[in-house]
PDB file of N, CA and C in Angstrom:
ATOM      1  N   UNK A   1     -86.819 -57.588 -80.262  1.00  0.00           N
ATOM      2  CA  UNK A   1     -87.269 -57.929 -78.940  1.00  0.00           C
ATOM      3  C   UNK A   1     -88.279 -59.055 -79.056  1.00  0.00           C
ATOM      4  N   UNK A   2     -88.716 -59.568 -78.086  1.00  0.00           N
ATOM      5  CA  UNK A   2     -89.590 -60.840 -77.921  1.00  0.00           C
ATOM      6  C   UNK A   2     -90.641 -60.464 -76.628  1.00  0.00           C
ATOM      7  N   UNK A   3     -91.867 -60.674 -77.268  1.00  0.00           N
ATOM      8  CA  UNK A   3     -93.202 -60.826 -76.440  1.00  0.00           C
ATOM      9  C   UNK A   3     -93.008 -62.278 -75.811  1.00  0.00           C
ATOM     10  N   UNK A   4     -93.778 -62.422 -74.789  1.00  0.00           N
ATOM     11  CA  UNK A   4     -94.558 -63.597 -74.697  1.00  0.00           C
ATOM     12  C   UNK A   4     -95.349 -63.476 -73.197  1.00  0.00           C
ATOM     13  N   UNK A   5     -96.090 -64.473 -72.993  1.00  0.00           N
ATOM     14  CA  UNK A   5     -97.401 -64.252 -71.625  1.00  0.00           C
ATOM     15  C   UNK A   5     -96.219 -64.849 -70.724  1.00  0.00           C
ATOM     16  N   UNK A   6     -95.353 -65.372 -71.058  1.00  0.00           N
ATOM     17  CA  UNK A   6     -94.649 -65.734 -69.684  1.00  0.00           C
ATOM     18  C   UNK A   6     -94.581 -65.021 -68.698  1.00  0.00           C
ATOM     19  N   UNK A   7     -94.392 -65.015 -67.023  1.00  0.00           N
ATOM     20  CA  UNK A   7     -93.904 -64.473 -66.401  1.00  0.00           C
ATOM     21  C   UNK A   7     -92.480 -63.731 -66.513  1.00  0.00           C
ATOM     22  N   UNK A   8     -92.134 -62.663 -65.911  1.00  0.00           N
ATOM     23  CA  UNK A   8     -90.430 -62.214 -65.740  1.00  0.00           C
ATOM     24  C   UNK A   8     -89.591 -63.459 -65.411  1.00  0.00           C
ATOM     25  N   UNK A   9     -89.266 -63.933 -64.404  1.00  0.00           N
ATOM     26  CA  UNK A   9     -88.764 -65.413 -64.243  1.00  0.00           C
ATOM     27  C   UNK A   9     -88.053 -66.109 -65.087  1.00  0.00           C
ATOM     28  N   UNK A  10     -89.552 -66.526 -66.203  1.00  0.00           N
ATOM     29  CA  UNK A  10     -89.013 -67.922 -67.340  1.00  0.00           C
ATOM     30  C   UNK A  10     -88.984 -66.952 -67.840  1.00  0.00           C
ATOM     31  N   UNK A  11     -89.202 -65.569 -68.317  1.00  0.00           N
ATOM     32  CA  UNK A  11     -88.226 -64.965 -69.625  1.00  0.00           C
ATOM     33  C   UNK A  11     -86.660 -64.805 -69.331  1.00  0.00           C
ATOM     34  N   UNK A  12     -86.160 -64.753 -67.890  1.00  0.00           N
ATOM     35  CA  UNK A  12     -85.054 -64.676 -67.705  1.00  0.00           C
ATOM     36  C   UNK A  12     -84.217 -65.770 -68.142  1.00  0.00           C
ATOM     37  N   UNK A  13     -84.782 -67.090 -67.409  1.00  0.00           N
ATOM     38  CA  UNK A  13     -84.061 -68.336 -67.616  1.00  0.00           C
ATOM     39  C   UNK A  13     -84.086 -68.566 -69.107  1.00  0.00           C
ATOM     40  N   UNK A  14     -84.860 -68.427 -70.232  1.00  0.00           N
ATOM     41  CA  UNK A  14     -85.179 -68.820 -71.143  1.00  0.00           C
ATOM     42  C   UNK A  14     -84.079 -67.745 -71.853  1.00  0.00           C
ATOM     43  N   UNK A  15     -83.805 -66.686 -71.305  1.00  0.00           N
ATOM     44  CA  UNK A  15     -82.491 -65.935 -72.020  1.00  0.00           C
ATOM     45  C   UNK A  15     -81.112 -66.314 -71.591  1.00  0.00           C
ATOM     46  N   UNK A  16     -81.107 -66.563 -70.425  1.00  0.00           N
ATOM     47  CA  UNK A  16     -80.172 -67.273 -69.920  1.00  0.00           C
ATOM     48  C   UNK A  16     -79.693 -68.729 -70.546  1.00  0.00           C
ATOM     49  N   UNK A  17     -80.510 -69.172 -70.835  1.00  0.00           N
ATOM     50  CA  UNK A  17     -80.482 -70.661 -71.698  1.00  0.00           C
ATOM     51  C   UNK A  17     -80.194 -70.770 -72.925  1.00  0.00           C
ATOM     52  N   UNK A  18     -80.819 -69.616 -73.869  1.00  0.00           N
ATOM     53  CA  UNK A  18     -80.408 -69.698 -75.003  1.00  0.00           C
ATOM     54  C   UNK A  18     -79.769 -68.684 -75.553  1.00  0.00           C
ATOM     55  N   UNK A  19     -79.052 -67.537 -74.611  1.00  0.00           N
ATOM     56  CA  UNK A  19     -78.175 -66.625 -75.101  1.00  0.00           C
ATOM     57  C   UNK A  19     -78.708 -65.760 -76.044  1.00  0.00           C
ATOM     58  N   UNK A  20     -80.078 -65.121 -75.618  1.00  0.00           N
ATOM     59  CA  UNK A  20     -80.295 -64.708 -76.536  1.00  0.00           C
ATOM     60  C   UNK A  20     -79.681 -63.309 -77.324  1.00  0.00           C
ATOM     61  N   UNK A  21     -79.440 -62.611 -76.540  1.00  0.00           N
ATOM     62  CA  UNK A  21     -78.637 -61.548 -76.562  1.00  0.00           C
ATOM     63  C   UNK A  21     -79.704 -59.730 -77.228  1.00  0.00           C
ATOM     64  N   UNK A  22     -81.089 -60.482 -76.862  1.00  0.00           N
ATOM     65  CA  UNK A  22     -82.065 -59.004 -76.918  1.00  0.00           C
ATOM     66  C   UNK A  22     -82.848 -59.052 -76.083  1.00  0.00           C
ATOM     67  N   UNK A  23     -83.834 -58.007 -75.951  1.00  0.00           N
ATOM     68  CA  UNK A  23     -84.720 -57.812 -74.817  1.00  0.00           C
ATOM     69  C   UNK A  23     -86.280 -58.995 -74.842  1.00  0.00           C
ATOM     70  N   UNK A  24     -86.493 -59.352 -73.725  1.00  0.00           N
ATOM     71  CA  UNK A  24     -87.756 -60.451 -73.695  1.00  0.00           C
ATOM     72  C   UNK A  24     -88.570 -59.690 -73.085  1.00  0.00           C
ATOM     73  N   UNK A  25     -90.081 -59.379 -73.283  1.00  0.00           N
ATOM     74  CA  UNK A  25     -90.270 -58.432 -72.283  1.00  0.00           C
ATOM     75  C   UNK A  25     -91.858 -59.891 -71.812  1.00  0.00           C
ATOM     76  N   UNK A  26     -92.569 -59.340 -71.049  1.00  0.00           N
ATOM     77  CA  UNK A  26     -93.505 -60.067 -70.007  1.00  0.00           C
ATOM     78  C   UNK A  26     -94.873 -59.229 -70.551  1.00  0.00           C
ATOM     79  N   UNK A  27     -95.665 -60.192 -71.169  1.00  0.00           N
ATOM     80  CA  UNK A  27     -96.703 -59.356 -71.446  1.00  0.00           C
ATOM     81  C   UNK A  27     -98.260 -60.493 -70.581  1.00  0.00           C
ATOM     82  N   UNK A  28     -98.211 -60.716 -69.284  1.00  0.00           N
ATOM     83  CA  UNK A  28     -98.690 -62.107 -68.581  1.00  0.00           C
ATOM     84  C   UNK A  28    -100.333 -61.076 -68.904  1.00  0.00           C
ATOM     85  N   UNK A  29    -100.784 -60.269 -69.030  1.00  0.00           N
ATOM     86  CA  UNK A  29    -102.044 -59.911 -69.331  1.00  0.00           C
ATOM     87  C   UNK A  29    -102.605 -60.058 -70.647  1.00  0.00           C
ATOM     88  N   UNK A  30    -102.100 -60.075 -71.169  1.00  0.00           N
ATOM     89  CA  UNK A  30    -101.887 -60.656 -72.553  1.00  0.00           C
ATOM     90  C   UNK A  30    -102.225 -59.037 -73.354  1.00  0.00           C
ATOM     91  N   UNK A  31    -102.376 -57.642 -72.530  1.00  0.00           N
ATOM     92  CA  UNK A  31    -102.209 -56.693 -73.674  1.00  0.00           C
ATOM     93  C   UNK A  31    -101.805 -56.839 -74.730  1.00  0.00           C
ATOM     94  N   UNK A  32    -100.844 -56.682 -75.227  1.00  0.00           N
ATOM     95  CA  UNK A  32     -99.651 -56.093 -76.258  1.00  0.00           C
ATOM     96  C   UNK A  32    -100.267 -58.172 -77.546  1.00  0.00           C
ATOM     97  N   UNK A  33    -100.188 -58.871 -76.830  1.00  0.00           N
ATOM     98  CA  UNK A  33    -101.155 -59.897 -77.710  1.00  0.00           C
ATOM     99  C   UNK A  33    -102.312 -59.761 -78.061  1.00  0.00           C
ATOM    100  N   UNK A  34    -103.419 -58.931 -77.305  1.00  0.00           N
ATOM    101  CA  UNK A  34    -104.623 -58.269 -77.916  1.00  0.00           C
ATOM    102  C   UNK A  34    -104.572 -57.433 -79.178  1.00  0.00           C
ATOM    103  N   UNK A  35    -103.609 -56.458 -78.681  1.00  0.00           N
ATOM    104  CA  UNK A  35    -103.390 -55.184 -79.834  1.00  0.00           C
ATOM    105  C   UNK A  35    -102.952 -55.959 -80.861  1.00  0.00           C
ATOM    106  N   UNK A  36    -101.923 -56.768 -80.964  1.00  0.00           N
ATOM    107  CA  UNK A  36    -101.407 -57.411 -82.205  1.00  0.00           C
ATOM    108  C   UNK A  36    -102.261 -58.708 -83.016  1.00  0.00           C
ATOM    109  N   UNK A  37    -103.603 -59.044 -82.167  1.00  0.00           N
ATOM    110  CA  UNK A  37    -104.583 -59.911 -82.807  1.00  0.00           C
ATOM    111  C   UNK A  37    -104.277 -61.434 -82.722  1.00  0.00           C
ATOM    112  N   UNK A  38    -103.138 -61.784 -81.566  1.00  0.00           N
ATOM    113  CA  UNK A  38    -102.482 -63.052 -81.334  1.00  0.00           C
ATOM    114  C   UNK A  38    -103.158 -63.515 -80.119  1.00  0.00           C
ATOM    115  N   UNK A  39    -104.150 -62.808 -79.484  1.00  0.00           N
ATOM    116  CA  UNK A  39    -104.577 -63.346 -78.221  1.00  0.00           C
ATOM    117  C   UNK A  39    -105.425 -64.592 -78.711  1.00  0.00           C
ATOM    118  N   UNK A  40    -105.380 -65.912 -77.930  1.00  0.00           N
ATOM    119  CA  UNK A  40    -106.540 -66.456 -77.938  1.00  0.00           C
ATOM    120  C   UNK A  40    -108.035 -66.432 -76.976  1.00  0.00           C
ATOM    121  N   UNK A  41    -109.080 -66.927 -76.381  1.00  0.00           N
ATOM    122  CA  UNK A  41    -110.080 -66.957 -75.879  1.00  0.00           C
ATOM    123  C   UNK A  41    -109.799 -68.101 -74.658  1.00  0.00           C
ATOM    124  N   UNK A  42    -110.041 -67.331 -73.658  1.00  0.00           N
ATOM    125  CA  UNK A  42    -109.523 -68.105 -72.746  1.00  0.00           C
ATOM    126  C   UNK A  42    -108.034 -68.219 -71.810  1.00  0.00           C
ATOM    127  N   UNK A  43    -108.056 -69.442 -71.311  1.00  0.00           N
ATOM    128  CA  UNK A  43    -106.490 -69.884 -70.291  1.00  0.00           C
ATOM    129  C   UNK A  43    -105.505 -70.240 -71.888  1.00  0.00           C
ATOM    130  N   UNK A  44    -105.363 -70.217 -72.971  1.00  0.00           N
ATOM    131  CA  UNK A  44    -104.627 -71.253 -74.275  1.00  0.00           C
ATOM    132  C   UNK A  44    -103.673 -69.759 -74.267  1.00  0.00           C
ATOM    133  N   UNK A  45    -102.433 -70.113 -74.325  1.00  0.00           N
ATOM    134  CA  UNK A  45    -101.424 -69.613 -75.019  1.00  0.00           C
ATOM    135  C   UNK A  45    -101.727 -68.735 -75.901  1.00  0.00           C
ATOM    136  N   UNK A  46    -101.186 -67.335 -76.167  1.00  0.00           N
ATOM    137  CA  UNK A  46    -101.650 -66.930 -77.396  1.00  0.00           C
ATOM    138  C   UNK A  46    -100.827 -67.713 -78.942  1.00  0.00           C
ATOM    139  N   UNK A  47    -101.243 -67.018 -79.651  1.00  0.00           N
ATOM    140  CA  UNK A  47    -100.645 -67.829 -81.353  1.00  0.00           C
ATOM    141  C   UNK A  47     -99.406 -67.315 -81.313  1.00  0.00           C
ATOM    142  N   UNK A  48     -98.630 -68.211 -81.885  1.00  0.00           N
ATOM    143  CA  UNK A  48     -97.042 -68.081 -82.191  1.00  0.00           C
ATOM    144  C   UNK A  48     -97.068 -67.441 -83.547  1.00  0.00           C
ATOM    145  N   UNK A  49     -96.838 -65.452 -83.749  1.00  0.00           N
ATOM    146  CA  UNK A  49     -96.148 -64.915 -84.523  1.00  0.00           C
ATOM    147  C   UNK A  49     -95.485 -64.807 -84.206  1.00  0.00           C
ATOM    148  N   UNK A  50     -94.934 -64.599 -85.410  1.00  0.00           N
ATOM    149  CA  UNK A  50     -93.477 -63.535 -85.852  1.00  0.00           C
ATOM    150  C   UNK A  50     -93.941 -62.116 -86.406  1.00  0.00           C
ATOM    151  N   UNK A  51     -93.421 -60.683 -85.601  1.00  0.00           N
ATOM    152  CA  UNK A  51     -93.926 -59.690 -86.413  1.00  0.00           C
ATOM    153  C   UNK A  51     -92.837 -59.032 -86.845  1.00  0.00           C
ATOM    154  N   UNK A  52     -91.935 -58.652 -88.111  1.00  0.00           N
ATOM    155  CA  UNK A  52     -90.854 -57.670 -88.103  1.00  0.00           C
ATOM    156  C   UNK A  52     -91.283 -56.562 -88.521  1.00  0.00           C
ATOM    157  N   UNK A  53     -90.925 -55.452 -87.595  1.00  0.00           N
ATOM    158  CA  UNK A  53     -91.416 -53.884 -87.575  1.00  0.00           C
ATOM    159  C   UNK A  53     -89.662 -53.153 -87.965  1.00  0.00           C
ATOM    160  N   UNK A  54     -90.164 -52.430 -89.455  1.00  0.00           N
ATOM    161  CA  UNK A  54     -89.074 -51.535 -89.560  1.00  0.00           C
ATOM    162  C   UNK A  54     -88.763 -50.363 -88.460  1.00  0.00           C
ATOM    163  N   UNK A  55     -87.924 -49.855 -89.068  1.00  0.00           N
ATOM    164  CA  UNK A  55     -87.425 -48.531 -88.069  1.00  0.00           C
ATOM    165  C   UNK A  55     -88.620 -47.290 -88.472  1.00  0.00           C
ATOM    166  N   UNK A  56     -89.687 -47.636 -89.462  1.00  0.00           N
ATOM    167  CA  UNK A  56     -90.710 -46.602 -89.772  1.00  0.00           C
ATOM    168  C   UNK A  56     -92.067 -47.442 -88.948  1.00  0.00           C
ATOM    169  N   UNK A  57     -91.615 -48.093 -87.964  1.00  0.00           N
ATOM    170  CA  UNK A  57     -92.664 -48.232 -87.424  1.00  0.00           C
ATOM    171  C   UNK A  57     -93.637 -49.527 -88.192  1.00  0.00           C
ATOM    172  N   UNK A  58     -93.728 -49.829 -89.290  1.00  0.00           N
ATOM    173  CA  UNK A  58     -94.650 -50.280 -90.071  1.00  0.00           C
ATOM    174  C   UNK A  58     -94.655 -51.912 -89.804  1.00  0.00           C
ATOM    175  N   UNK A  59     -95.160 -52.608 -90.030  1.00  0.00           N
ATOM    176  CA  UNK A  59     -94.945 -54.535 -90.085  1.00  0.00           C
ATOM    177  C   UNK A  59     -94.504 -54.274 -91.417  1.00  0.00           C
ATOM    178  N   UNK A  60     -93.556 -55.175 -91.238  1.00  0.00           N
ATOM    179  CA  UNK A  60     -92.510 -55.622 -92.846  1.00  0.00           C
ATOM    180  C   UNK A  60     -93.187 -57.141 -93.449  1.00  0.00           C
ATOM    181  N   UNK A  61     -93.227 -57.504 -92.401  1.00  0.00           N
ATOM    182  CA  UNK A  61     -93.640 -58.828 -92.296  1.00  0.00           C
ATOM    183  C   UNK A  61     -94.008 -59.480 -91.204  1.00  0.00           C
ATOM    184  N   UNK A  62     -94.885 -60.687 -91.649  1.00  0.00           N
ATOM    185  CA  UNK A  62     -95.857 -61.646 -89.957  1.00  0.00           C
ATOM    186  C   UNK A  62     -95.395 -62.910 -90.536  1.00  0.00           C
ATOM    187  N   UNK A  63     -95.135 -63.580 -89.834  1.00  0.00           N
ATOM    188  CA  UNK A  63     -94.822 -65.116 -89.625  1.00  0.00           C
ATOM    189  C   UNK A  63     -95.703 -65.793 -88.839  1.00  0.00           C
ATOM    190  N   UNK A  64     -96.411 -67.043 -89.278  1.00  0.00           N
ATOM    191  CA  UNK A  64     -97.589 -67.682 -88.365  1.00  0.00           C
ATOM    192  C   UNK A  64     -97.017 -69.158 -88.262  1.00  0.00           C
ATOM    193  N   UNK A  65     -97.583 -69.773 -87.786  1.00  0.00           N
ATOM    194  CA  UNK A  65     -96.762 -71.379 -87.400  1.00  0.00           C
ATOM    195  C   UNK A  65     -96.794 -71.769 -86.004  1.00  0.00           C
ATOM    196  N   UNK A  66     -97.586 -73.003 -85.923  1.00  0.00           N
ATOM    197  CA  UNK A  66     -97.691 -73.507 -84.383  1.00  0.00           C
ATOM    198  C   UNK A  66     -96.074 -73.845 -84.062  1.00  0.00           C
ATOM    199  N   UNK A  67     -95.683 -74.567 -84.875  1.00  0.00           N
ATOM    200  CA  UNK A  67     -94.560 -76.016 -84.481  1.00  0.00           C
ATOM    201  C   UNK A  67     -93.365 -75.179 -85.099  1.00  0.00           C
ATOM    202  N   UNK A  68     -93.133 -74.804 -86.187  1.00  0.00           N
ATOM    203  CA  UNK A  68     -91.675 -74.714 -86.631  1.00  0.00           C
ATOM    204  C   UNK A  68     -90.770 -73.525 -86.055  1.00  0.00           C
ATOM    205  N   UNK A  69     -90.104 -73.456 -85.056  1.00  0.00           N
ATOM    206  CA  UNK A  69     -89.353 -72.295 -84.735  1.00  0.00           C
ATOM    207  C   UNK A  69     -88.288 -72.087 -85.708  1.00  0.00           C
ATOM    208  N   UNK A  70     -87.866 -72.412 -86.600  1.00  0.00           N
ATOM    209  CA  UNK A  70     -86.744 -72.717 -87.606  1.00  0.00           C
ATOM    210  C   UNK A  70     -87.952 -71.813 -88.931  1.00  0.00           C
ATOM    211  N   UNK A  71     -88.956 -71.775 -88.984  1.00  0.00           N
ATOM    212  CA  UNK A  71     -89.554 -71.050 -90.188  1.00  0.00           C
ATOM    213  C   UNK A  71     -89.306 -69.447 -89.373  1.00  0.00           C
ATOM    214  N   UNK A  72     -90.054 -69.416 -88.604  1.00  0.00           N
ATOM    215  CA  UNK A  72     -89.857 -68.015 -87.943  1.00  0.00           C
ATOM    216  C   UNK A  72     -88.446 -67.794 -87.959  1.00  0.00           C
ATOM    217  N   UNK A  73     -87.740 -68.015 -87.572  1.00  0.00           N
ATOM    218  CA  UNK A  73     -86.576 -67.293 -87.837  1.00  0.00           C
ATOM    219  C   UNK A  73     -86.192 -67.202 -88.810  1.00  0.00           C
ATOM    220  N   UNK A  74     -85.698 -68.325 -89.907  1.00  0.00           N
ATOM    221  CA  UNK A  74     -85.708 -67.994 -91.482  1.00  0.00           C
ATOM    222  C   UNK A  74     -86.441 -66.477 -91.899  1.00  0.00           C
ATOM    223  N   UNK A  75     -88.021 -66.852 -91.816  1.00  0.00           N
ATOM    224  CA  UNK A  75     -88.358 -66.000 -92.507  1.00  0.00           C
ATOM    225  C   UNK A  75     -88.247 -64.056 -91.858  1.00  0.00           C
ATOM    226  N   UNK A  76     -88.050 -64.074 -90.579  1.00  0.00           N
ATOM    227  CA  UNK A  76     -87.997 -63.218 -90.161  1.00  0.00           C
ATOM    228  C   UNK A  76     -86.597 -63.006 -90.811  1.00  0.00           C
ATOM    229  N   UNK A  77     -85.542 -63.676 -90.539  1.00  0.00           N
ATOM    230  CA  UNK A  77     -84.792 -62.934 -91.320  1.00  0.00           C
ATOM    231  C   UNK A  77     -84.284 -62.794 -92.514  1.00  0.00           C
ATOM    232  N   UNK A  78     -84.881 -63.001 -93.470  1.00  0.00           N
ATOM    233  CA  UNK A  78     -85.274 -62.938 -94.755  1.00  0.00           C
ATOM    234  C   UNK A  78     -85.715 -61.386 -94.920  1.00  0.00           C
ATOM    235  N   UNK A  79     -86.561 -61.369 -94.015  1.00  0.00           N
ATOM    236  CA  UNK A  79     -87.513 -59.927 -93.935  1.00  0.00           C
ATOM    237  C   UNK A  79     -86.548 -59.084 -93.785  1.00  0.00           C
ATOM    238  N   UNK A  80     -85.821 -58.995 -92.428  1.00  0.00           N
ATOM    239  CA  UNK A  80     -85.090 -58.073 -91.797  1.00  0.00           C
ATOM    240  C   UNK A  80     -83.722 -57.771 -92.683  1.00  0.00           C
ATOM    241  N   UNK A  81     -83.287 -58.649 -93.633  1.00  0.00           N
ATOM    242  CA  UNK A  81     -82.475 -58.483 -94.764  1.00  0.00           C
ATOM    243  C   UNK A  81     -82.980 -57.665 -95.573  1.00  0.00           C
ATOM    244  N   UNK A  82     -84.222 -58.296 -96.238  1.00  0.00           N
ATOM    245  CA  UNK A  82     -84.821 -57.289 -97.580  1.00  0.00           C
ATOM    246  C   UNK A  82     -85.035 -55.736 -97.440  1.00  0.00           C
ATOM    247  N   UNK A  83     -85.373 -55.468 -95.692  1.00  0.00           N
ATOM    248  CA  UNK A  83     -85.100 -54.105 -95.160  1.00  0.00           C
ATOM    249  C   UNK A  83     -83.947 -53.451 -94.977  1.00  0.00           C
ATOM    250  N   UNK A  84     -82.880 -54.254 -95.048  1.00  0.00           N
ATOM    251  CA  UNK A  84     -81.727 -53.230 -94.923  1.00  0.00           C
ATOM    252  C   UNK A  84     -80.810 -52.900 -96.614  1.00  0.00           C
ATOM    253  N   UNK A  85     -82.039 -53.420 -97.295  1.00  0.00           N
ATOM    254  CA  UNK A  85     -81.315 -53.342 -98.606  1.00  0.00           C
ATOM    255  C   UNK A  85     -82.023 -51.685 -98.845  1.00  0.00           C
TER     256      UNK A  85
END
């Protein structure tokens, strides 16, 4: 699934656009970015992780990176491989 502060709206179009084919959910208070330590101070975007959580609940792995959407996914699924071994 995918966080982000967006509104419901642009998470729709933004699934709609790129097919994503999992759940986007709306976190515009920025909760669920507090708990995970991605909030920033202020009106700024929170930080662009990547978190992969096994089926035990645990972080497998975090991915950090302003610019590269191509590392986050690599490495996320790198992660999400080494877990199903």
């Amino acid at each position: 699934m995918g966080v982000s502060a967006d509104p419901v709206g642009r998470q729709k179009e933004f699934d709609e656009l790129n097919e994503l084919n999992f759940p986007l959910l709306s976190d515009e208070k920025k909760k669920v970015a507090k708990q995970f330590g991605v909030k920033r101070a202020g009106p700024l975007p929170s930080k662009r992780v990547t978190f992969v959580i096994g089926t035990d609940r645990r972080v497998a792995a975090v991915v950090t990176g302003e610019m590269s959407f191509e590392k986050h996914a690599d490495e996320a699924l790198d992660a999400v491989r080494a877990l199903a071994r």
